[in-house]
Structures are given as structure tokens and as C-alpha cells.
C-alpha atoms as a PDB file:
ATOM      1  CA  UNK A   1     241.316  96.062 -80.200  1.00  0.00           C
ATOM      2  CA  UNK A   2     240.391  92.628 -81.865  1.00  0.00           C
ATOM      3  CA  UNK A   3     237.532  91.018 -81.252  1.00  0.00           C
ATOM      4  CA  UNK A   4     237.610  87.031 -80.415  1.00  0.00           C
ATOM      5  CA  UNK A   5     234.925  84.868 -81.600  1.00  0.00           C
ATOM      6  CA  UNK A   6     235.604  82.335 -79.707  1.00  0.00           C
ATOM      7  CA  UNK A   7     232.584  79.704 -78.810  1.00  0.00           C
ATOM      8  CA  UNK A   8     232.209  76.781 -76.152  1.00  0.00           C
ATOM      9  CA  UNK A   9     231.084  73.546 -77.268  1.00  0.00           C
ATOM     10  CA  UNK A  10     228.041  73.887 -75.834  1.00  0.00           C
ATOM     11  CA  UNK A  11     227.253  77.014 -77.840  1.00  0.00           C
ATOM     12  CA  UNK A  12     228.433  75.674 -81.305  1.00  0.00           C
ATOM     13  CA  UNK A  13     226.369  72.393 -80.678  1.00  0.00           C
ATOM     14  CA  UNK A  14     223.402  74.659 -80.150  1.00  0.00           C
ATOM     15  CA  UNK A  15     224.123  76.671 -83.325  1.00  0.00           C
ATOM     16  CA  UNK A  16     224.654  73.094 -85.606  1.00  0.00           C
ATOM     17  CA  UNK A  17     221.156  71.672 -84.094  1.00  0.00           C
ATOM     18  CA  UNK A  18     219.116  74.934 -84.933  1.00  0.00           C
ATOM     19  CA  UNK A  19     220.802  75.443 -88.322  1.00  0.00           C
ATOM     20  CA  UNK A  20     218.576  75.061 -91.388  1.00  0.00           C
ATOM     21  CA  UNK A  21     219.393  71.967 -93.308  1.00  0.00           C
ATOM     22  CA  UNK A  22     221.321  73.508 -96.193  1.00  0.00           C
ATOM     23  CA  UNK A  23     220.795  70.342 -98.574  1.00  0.00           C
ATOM     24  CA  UNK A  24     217.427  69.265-100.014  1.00  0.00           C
ATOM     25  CA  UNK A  25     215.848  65.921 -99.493  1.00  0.00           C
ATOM     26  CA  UNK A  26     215.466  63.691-102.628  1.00  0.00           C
ATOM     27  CA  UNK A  27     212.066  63.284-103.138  1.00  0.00           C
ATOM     28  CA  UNK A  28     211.304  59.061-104.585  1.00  0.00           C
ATOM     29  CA  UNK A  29     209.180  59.436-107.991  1.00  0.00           C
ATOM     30  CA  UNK A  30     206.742  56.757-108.434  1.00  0.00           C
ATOM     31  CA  UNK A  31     206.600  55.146-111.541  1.00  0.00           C
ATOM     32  CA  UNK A  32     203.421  56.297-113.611  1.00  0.00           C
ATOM     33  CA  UNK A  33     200.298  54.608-115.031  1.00  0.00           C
ATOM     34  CA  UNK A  34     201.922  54.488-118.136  1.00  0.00           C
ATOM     35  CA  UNK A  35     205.519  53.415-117.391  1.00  0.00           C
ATOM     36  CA  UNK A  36     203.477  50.521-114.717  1.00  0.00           C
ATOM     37  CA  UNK A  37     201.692  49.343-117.839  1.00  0.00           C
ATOM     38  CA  UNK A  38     204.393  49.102-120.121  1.00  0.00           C
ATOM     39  CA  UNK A  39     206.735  47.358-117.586  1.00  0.00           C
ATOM     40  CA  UNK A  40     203.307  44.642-117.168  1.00  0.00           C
ATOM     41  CA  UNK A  41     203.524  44.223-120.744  1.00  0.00           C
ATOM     42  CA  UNK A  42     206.930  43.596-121.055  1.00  0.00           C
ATOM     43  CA  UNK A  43     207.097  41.044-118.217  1.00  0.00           C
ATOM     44  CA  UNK A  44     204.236  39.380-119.786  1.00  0.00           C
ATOM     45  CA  UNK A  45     206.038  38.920-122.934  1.00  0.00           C
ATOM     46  CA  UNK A  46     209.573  37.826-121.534  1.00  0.00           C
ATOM     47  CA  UNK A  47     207.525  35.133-119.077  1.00  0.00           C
ATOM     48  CA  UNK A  48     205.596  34.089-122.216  1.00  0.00           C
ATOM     49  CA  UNK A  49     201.735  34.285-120.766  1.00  0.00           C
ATOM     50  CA  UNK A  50     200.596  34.631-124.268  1.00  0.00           C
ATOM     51  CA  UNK A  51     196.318  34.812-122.456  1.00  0.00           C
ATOM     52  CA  UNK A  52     197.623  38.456-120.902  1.00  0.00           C
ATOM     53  CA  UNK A  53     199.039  40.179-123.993  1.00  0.00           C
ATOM     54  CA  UNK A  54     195.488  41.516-124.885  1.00  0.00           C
ATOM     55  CA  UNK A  55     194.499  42.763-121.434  1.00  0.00           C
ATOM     56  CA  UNK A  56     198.141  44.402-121.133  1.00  0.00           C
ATOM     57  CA  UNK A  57     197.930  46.169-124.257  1.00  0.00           C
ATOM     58  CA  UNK A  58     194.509  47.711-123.063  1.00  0.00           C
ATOM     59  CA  UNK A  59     195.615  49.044-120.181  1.00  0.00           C
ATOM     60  CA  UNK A  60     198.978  50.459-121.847  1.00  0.00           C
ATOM     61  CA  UNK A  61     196.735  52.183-124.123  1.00  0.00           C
ATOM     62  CA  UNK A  62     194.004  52.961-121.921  1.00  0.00           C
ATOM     63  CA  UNK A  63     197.061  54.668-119.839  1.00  0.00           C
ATOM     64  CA  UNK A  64     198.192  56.577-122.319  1.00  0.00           C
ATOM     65  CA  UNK A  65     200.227  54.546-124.905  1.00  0.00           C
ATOM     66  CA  UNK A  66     200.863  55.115-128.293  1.00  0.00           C
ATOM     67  CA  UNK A  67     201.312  52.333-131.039  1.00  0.00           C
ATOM     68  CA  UNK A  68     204.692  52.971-131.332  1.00  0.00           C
ATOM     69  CA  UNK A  69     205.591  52.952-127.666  1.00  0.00           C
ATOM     70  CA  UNK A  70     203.848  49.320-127.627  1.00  0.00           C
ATOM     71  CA  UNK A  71     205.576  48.201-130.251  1.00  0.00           C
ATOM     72  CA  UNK A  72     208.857  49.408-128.583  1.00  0.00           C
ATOM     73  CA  UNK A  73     208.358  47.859-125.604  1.00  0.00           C
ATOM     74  CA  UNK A  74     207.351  44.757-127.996  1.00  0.00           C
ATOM     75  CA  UNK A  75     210.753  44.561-129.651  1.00  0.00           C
ATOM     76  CA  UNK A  76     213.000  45.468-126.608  1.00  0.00           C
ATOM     77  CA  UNK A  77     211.227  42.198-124.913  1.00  0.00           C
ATOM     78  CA  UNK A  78     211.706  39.662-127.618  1.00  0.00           C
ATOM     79  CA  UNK A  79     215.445  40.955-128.273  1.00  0.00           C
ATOM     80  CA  UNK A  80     215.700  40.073-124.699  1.00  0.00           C
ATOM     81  CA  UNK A  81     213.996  36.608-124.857  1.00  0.00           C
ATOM     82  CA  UNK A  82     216.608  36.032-128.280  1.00  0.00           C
ATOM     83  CA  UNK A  83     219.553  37.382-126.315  1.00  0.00           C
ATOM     84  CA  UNK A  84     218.731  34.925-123.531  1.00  0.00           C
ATOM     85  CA  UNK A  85     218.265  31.875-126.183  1.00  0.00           C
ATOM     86  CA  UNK A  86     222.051  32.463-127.572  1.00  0.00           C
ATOM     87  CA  UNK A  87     223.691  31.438-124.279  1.00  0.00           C
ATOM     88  CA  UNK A  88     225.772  28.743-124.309  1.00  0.00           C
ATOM     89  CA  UNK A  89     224.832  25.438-122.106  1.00  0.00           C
ATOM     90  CA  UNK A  90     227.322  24.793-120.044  1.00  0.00           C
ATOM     91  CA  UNK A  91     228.050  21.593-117.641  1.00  0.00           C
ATOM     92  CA  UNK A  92     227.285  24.013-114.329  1.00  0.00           C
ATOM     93  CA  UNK A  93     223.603  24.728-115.807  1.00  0.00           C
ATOM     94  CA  UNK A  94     222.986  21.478-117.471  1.00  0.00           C
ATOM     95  CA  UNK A  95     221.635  19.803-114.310  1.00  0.00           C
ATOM     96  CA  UNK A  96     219.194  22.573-114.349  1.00  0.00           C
ATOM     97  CA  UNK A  97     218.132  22.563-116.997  1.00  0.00           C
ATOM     98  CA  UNK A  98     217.221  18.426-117.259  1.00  0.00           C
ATOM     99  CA  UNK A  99     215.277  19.168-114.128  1.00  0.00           C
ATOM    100  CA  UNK A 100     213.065  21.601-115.413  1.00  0.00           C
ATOM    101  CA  UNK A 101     212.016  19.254-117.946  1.00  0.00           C
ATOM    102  CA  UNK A 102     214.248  21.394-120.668  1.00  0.00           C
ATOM    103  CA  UNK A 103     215.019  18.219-122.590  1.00  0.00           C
ATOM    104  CA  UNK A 104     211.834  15.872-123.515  1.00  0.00           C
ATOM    105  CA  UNK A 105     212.565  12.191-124.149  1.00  0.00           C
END
């Protein structure tokens, strides 16, 4: 004799709502002290507010920072300001850049 497992909807939407999740929620990591006060610095640096540099560093270091993670973050921030510097002006950004007072007369 075979047996016939054989379900209405009604039971198998049941069974699907009381199942147990079978994958695990991603849990969001929050950036830490350190990685905060690092990103600070390096913002400082790229937007050029020379009067923060020394409160930045501080903080990196008060977070946890070595000198060579400083200077790392440092050097990765002024390639970026050089990279940035090398672009070409081109007639579509020249307009904007005259208007930000760019070009002294």
C-alpha cells in the first residue's frame, strides 16, 4: 500500500509561515572609533582645513592609532588630492571653474 502525502494549500501555507527562517540575517557593523577617526582625518586633509589636522591626529591616536597608520592615511589623502590636480580642464568644466574664483585676475 503507498502512502500519499498529499497537502491542501491551506496546510502547506501553514507549514511555510511556522517554518524557521533557514538563512541568517546580516547583521550592519558600525565603523569603529578608530576607523571614524581616520576617515575625519582624511577628509580633513583632502578638504584642506589645515586648523583641524592637530585635533584629528589626537583623536586618531587617542583612538587607537599608530604612527604608521597616520601616516598611511596621510599619503593615501594627498595621492588623492595629486590624482585630482592631473585632470585635464576641459570646455564642459571651465565655466565652473571661473565661477568659483579658480582663475584670479
Amino acid at each position: 500500500m503507498e502512502r500519499c502525502f498529499c497537502f491542501t494549500e491551506w496546510q502547506l501555507g501553514a507549514g511555510i509561515a511556522f517554518a524557521k527562517p533557514r538563512m541568517k540575517t546580516a547583521k550592519a557593523h558600525r565603523p569603529s572609533s578608530l576607523g571614524q577617526a581616520l576617515g575625519s582625518l582624511k577628509q580633513a586633509i583632502l578638504a584642506g582645513t589645515t586648523w583641524r589636522y592637530e585635533q584629528l591626529v589626537a583623536a586618531a591616536v587617542q583612538a587607537g592609532a599608530s604612527d604608521e597608520q597616520i601616516d598611511l592615511v596621510a599619503h593615501e589623502a594627498i595621492e588623492a588630492l595629486f590624482a585630482q590636480a592631473e585632470k585635464p580642464v576641459t570646455p564642459r568644466n571651465l565655466a565652473q571653474l571661473s565661477s568659483a574664483g579658480y582663475f584670479r585676475r
